[in-house]
Protein backbone atom coordinates (compact mmCIF):
# COMPACT_ATOMS: atom_id res chain seq x y z
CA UNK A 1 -5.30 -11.55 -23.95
CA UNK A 2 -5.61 -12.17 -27.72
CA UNK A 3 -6.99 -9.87 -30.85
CA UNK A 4 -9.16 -12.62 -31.55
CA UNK A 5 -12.69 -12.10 -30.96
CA UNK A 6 -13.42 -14.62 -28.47
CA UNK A 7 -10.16 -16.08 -27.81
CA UNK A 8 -9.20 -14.58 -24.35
CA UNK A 9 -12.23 -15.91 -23.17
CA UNK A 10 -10.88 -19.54 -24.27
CA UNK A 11 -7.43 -18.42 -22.98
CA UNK A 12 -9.17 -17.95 -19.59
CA UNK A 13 -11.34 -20.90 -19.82
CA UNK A 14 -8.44 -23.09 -20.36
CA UNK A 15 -7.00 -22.36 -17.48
CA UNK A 16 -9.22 -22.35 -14.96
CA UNK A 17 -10.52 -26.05 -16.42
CA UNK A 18 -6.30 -26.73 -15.83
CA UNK A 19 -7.06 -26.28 -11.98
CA UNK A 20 -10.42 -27.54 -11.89
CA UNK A 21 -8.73 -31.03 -13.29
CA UNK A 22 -7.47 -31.80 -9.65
CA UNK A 23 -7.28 -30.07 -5.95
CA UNK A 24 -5.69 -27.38 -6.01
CA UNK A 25 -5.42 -23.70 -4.30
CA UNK A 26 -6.02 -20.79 -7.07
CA UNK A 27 -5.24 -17.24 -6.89
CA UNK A 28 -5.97 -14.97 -9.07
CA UNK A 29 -4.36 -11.59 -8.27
CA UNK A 30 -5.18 -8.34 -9.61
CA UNK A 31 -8.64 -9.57 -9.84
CA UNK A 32 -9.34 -5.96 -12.06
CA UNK A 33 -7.55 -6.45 -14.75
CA UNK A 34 -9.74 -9.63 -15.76
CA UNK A 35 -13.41 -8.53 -14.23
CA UNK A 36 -13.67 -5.25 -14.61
CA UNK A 37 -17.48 -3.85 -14.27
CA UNK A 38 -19.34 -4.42 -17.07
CA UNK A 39 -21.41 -1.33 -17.35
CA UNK A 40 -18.39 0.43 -18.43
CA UNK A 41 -18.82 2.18 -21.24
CA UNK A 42 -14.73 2.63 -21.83
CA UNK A 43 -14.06 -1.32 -22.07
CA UNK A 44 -14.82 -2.87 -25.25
CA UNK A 45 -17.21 -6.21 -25.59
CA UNK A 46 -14.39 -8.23 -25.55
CA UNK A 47 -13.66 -7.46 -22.11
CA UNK A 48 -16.96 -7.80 -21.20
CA UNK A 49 -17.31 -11.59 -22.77
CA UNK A 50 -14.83 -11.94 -21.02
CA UNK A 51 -16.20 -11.32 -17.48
CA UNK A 52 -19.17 -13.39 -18.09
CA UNK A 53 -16.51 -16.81 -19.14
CA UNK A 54 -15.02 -15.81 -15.63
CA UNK A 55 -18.72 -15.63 -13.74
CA UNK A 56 -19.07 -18.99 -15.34
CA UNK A 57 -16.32 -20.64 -14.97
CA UNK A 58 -16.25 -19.81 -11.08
CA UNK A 59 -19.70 -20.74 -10.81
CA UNK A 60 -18.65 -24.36 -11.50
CA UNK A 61 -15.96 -24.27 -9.23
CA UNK A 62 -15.42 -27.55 -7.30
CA UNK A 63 -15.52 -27.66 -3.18
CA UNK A 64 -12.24 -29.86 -3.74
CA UNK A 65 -10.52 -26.91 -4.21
CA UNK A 66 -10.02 -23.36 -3.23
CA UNK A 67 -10.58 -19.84 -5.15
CA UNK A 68 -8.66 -16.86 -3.84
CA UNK A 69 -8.55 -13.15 -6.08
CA UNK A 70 -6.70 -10.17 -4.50
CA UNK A 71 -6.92 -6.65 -6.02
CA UNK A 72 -6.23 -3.33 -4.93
CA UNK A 73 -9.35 -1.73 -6.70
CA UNK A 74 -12.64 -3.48 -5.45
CA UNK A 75 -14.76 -0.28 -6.86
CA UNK A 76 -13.38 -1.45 -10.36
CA UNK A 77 -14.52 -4.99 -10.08
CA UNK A 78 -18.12 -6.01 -11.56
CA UNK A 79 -21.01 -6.40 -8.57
CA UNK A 80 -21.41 -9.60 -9.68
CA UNK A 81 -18.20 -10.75 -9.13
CA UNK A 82 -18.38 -10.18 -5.49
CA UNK A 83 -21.37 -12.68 -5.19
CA UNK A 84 -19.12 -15.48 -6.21
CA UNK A 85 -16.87 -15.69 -3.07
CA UNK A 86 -18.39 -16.44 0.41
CA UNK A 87 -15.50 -14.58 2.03
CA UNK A 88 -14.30 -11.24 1.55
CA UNK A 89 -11.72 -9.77 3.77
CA UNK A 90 -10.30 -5.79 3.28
CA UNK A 91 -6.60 -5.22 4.85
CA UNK A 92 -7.09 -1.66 5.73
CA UNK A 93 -3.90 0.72 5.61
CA UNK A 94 -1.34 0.43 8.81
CA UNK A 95 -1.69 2.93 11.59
CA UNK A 96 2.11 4.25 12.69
CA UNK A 97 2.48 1.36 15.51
CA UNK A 98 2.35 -1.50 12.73
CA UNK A 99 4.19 0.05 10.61
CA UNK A 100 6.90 1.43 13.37
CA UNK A 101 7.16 -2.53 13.91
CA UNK A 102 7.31 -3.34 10.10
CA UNK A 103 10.41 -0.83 9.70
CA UNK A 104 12.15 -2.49 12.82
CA UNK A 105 11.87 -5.86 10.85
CA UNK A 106 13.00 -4.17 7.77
CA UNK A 107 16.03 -2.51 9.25
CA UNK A 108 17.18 -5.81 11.37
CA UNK A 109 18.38 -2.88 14.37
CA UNK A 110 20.27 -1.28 11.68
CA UNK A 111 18.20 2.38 12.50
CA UNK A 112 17.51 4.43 15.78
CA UNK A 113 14.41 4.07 17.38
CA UNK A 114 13.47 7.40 17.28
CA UNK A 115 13.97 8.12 13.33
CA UNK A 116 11.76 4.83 12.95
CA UNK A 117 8.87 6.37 14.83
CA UNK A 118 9.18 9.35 13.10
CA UNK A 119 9.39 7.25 9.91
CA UNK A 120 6.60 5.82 10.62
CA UNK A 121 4.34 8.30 11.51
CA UNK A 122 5.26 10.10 7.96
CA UNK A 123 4.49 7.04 6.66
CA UNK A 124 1.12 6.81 8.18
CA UNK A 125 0.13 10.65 7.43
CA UNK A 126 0.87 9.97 3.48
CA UNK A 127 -1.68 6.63 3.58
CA UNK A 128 0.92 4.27 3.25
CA UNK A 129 1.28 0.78 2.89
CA UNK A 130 3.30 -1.94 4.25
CA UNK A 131 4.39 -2.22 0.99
CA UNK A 132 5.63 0.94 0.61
CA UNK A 133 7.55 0.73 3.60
CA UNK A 134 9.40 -2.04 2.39
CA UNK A 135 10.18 -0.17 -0.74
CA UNK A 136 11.93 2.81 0.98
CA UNK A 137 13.49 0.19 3.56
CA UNK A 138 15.13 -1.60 0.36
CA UNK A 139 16.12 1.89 -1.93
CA UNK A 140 17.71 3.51 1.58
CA UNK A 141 19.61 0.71 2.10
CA UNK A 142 20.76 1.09 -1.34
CA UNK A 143 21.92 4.23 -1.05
CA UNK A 144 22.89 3.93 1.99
CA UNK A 145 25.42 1.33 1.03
CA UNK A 146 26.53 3.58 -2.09
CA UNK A 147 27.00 6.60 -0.56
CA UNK A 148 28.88 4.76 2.69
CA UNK A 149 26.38 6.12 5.38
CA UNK A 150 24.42 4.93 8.19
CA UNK A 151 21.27 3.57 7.19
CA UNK A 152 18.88 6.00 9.62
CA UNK A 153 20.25 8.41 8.26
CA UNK A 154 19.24 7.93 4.67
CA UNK A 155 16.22 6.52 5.87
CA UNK A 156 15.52 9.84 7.33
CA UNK A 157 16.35 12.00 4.41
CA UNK A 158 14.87 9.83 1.86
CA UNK A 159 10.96 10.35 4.04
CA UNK A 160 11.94 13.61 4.46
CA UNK A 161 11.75 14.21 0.16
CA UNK A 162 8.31 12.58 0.32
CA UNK A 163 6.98 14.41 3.49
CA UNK A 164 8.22 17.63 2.11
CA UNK A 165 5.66 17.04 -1.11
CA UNK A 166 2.42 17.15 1.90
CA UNK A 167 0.95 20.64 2.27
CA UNK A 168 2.31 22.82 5.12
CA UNK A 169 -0.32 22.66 7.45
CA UNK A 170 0.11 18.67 7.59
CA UNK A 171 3.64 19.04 7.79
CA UNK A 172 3.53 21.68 10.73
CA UNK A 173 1.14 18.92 12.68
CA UNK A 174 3.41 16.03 12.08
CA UNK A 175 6.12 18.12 13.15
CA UNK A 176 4.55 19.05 16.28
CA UNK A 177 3.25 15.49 17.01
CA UNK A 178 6.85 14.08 16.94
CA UNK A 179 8.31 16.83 19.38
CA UNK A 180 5.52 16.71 21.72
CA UNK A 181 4.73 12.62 21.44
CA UNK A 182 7.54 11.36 20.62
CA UNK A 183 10.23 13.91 22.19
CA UNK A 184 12.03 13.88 19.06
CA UNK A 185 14.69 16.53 18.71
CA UNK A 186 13.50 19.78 17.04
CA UNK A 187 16.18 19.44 14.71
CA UNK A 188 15.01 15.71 13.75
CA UNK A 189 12.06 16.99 13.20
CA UNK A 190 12.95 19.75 10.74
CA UNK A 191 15.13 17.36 9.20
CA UNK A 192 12.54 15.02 8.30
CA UNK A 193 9.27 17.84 7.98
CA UNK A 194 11.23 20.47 6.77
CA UNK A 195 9.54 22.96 9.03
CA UNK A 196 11.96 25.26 10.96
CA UNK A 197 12.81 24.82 14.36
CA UNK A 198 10.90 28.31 14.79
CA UNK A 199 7.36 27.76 13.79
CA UNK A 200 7.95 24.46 15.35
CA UNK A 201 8.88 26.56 18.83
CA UNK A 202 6.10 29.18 17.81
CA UNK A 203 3.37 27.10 17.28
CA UNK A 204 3.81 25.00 20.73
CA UNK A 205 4.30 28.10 22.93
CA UNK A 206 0.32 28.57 21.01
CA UNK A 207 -0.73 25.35 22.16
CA UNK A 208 -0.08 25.29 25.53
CA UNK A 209 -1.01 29.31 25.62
CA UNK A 210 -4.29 27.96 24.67
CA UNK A 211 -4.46 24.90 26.77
């Protein structure tokens, strides 16, 4: 990016003429920050110069090579930007059973089963991503190693300060999806939900009352 009116275009142009010069395999990750929509009325004209170098430049892409962008904000991204690639693929978020195997992987059999499935089911109720399961995977181990203590644990107390942040009602139905799916100890469960072992107790004598 440069001050210079016209000059990130260049920048840009340079580059892409770089990888045009011989086969190659091109990514261009977070796509956004370099194609944003155009009929946005908070970017300046540079930005939007700079869009139209882009459409260009991809437009004379040769079939020698290969063109990949990633970003994590498609509704960002100008339409016609989305015309230029043949193939578009969306990774939706995880449901618990990937990322239940994700955290295995993570943990190398260094966690209980059953605080991974609850992991991962608190993981999957707060829209997260593999990514983010990696992140708490690395910081618990962290701790865990600090502090001297087993790494389920940590794992579990560490979810547990994120799951507390959800409003009660989701935490009450996680809470009573681990006990009753995953016959996770009502004290796990409060442990990780922070809902008491009462309304826990309370609200499945309702359940099957009404069942």
């Amino acid at each position: 990016m440069s001050s210079y009116l016209g000059r990130t275009g260049g920048n840009i142009r340079k580059v892409l003429d770089y990888a045009k010069a011989s086969p190659s395999i091109l990514l261009l990750d977070e796509l956004d920050t370099v194609a944003k929509r155009r009929d946005d009325g908070a970017e300046v004209g540079e930005l939007k110069r700079l869009v139209t170098v882009l459409l260009q430049e991809i437009d004379d892409w040769p079939s020698s090579s290969l063109l990949l962008a990633a970003t994590n904000h498609g509704a960002l991204l100008d339409p016609a930007v989305w015309r230029r690639f043949e193939v578009v693929v969306d990774f939706p978020l995880p449901e618990a059973v990937q990322l239940r195997k994700a955290l295995d992987q993570y943990c190398e059999g260094q966690a209980p089963d059953d605080v991974l499935t609850a992991i991962a089911r608190a993981l999957s109720v707060q829209g997260s991503s593999f990514s983010d399961a990696h992140r708490l995977v690395t910081a618990a181990r962290r701790r865990a190693a600090l502090a001297e203590q087993p790494l389920g644990e940590t794992l579990l107390s560490m979810c547990g300060e994120q799951v507390k942040q959800l409003p009660f009602a989701e935490r009450v139905r996680l809470a009573l999806d681990l006990v009753q799916s995953d016959h996770m100890s009502q004290r796990r469960v409060h442990e990780l939900s922070g809902v008491s072992r009462d309304t826990i107790r309370s609200r499945m004598r309702r359940e099957e009352s009404q069942g």
